[in-house]
N, C-alpha and C. Protein backbone atom coordinates (compact mmCIF):
# COMPACT_ATOMS: atom_id res chain seq x y z
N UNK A 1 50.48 46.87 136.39
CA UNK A 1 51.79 47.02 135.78
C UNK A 1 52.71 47.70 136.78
N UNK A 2 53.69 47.16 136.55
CA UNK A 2 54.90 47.93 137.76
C UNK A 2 55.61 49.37 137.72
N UNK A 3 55.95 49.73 138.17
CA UNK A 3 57.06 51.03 138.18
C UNK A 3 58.06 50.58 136.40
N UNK A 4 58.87 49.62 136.73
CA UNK A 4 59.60 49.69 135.61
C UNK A 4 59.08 49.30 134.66
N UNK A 5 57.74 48.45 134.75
CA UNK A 5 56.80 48.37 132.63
C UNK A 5 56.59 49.51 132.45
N UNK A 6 55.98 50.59 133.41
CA UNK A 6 55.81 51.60 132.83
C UNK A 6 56.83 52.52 132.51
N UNK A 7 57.90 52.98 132.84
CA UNK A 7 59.22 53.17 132.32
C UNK A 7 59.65 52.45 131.45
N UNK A 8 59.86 51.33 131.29
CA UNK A 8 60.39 50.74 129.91
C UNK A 8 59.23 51.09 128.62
N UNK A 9 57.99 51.29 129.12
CA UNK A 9 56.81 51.59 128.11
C UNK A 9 57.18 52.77 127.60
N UNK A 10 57.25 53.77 128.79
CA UNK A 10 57.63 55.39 128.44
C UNK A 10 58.71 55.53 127.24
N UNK A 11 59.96 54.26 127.71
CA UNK A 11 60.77 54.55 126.89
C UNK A 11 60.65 53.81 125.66
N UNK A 12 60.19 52.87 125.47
CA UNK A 12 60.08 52.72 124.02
C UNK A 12 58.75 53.10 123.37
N UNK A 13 58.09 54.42 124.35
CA UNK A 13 57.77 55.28 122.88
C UNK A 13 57.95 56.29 122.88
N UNK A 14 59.11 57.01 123.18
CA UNK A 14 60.49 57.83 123.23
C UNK A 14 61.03 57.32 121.74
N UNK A 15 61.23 55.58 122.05
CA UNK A 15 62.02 55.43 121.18
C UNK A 15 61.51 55.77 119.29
N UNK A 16 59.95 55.11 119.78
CA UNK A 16 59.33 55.14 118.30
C UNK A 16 59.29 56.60 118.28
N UNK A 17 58.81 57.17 118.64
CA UNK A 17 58.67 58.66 118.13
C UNK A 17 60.25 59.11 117.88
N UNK A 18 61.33 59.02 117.89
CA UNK A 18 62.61 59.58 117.59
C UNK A 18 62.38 58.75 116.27
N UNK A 19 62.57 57.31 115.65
CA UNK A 19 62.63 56.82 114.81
C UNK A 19 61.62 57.81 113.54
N UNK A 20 60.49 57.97 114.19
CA UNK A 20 59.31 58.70 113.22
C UNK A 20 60.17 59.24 112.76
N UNK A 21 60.37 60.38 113.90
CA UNK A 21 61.00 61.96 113.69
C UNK A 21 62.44 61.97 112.39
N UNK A 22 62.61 60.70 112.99
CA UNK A 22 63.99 60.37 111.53
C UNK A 22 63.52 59.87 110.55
N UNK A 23 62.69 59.47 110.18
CA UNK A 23 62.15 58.71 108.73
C UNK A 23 61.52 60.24 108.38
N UNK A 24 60.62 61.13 109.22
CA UNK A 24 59.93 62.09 108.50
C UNK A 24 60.82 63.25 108.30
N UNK A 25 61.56 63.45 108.64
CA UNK A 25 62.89 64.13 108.21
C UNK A 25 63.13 64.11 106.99
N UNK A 26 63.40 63.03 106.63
CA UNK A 26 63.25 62.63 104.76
C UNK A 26 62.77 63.08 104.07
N UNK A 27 61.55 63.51 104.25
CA UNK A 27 60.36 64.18 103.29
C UNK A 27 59.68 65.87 103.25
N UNK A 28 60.44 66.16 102.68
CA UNK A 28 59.68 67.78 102.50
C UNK A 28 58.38 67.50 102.77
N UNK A 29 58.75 69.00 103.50
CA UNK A 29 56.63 69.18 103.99
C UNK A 29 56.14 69.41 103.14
N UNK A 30 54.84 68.84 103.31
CA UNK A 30 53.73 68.97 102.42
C UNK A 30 52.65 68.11 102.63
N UNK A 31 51.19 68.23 102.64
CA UNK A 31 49.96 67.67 103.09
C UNK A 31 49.92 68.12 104.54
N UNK A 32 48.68 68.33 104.75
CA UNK A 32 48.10 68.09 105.98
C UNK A 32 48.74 67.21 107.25
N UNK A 33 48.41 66.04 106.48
CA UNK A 33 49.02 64.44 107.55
C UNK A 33 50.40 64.56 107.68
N UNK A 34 51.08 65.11 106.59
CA UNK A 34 52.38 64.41 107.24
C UNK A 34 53.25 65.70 107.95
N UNK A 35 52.26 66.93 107.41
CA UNK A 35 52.93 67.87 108.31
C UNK A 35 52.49 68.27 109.86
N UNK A 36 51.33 67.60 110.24
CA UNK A 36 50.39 66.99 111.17
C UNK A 36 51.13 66.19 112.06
N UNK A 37 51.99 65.17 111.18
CA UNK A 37 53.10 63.71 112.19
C UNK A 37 54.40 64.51 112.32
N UNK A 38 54.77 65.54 111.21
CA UNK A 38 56.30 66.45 111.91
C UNK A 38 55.99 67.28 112.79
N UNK A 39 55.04 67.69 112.91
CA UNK A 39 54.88 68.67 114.29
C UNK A 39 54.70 67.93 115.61
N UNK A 40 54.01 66.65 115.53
CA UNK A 40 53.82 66.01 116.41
C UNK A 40 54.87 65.51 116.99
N UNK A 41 55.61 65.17 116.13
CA UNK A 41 57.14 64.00 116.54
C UNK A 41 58.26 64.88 116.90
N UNK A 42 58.06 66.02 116.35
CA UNK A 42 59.12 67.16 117.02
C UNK A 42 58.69 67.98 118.01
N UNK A 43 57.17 68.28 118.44
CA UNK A 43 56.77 68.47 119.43
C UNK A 43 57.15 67.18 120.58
N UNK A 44 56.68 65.95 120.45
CA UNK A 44 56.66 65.25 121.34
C UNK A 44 58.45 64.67 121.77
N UNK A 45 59.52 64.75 120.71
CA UNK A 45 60.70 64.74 121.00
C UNK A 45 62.12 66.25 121.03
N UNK A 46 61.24 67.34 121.33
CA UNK A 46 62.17 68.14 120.93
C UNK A 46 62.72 68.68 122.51
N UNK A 47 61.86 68.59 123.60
CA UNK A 47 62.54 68.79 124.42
C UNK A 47 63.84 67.58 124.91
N UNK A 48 63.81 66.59 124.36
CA UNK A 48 65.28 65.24 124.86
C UNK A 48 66.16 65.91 123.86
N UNK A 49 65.96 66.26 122.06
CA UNK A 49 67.15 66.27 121.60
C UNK A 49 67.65 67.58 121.62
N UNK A 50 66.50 68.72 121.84
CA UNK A 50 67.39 69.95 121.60
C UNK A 50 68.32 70.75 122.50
N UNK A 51 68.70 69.51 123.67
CA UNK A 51 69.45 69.96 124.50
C UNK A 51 70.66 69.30 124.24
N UNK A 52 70.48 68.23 123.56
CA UNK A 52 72.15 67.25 123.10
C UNK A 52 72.56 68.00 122.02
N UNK A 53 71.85 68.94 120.77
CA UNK A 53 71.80 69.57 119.99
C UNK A 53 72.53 70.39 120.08
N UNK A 54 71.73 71.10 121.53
CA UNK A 54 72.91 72.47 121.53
C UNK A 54 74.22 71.71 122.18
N UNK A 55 74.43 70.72 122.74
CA UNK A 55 76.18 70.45 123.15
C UNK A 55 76.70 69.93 121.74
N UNK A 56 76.52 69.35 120.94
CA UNK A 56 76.48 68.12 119.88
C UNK A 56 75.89 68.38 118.79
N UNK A 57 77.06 70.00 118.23
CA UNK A 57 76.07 70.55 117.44
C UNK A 57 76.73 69.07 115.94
N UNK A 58 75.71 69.68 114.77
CA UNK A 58 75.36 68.26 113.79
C UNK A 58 76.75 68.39 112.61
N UNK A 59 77.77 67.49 112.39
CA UNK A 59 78.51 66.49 111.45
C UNK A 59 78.44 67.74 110.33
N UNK A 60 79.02 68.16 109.84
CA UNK A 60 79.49 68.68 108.34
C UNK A 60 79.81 67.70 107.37
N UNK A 61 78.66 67.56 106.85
CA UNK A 61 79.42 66.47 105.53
C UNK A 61 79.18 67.21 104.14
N UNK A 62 80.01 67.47 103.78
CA UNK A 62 80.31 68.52 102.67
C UNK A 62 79.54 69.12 102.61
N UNK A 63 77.70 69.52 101.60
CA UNK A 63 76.95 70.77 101.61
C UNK A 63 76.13 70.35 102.77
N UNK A 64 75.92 69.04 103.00
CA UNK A 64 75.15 68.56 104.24
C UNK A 64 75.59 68.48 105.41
N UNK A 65 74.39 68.25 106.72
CA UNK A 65 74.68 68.12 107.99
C UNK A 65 74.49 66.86 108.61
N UNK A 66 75.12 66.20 109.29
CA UNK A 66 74.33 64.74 110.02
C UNK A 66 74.10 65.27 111.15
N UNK A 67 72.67 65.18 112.12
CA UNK A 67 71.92 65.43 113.02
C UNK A 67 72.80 64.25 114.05
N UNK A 68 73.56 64.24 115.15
CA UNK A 68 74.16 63.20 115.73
C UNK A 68 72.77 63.13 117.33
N UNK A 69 72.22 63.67 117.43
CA UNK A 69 71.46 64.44 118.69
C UNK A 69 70.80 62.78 118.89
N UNK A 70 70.05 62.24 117.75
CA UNK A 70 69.01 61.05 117.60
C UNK A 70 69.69 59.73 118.14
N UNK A 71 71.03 59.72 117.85
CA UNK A 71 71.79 58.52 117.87
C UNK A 71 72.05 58.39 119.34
N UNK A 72 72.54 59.97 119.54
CA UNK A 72 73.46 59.76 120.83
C UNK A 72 72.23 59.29 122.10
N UNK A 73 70.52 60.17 122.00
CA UNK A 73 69.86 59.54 122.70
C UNK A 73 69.17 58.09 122.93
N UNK A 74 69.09 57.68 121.22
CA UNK A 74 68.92 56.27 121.65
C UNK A 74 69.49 55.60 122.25
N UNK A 75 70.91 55.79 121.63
CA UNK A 75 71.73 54.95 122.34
C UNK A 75 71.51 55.07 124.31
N UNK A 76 71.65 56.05 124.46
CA UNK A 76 70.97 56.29 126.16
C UNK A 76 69.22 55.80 126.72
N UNK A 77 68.69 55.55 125.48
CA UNK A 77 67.48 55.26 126.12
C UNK A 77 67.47 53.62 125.95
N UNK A 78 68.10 53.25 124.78
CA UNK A 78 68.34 51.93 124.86
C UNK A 78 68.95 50.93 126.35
N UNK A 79 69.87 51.71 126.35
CA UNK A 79 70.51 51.71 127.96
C UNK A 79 69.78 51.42 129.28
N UNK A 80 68.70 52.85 128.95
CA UNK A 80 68.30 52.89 130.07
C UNK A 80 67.20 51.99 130.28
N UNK A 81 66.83 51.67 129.31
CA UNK A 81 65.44 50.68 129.10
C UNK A 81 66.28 49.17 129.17
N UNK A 82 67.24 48.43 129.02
CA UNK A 82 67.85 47.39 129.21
C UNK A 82 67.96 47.90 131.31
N UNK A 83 68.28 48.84 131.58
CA UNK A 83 68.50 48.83 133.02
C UNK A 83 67.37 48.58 133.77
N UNK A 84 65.91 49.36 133.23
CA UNK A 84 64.99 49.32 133.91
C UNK A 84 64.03 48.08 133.53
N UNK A 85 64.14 47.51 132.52
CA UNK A 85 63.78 45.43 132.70
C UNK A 85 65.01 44.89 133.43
N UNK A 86 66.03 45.10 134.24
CA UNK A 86 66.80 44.38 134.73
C UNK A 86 66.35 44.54 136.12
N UNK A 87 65.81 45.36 136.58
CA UNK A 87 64.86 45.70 137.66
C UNK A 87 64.01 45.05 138.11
């Protein structure tokens, strides 16, 4: 495999693990397993978003917050993974 499969590999599972990390967001902790997959998915993605986090702090929507940190990196890894198959 080349330099860029394995970079485009890296990055789309960057990508799945951000997706996790947003679906398990949804769900109050609780069990073993799924508090097992939030530690994992925020371990394995917290050093990419918690630096867009702190510039890009999260959306006020009335008592709630929108997390913008997830979007703004896909959108960059999407990017960067269209650059590195153009390679």
């Amino acid at each position: 495999m080349s330099i860029g499969g394995l970079l485009s590999l890296a990055i789309t599972v960057l990508i799945v693990l951000i997706f996790v990390r947003i679906v398990l967001s949804w769900f109050p902790p609780g069990g073993d397993l799924l508090n097992a997959a939030q530690r994992f998915t925020f371990t394995a993605t917290e050093w990419l978003l918690g630096p867009i986090r702190r510039v890009l702090p999260p959306v006020r929507l009335g008592g709630a917050a929108l997390d913008l940190s997830p979007m703004l990196v896909l959108f960059v890894l999407f990017f960067l993974q269209n650059l590195v198959r153009g390679l």
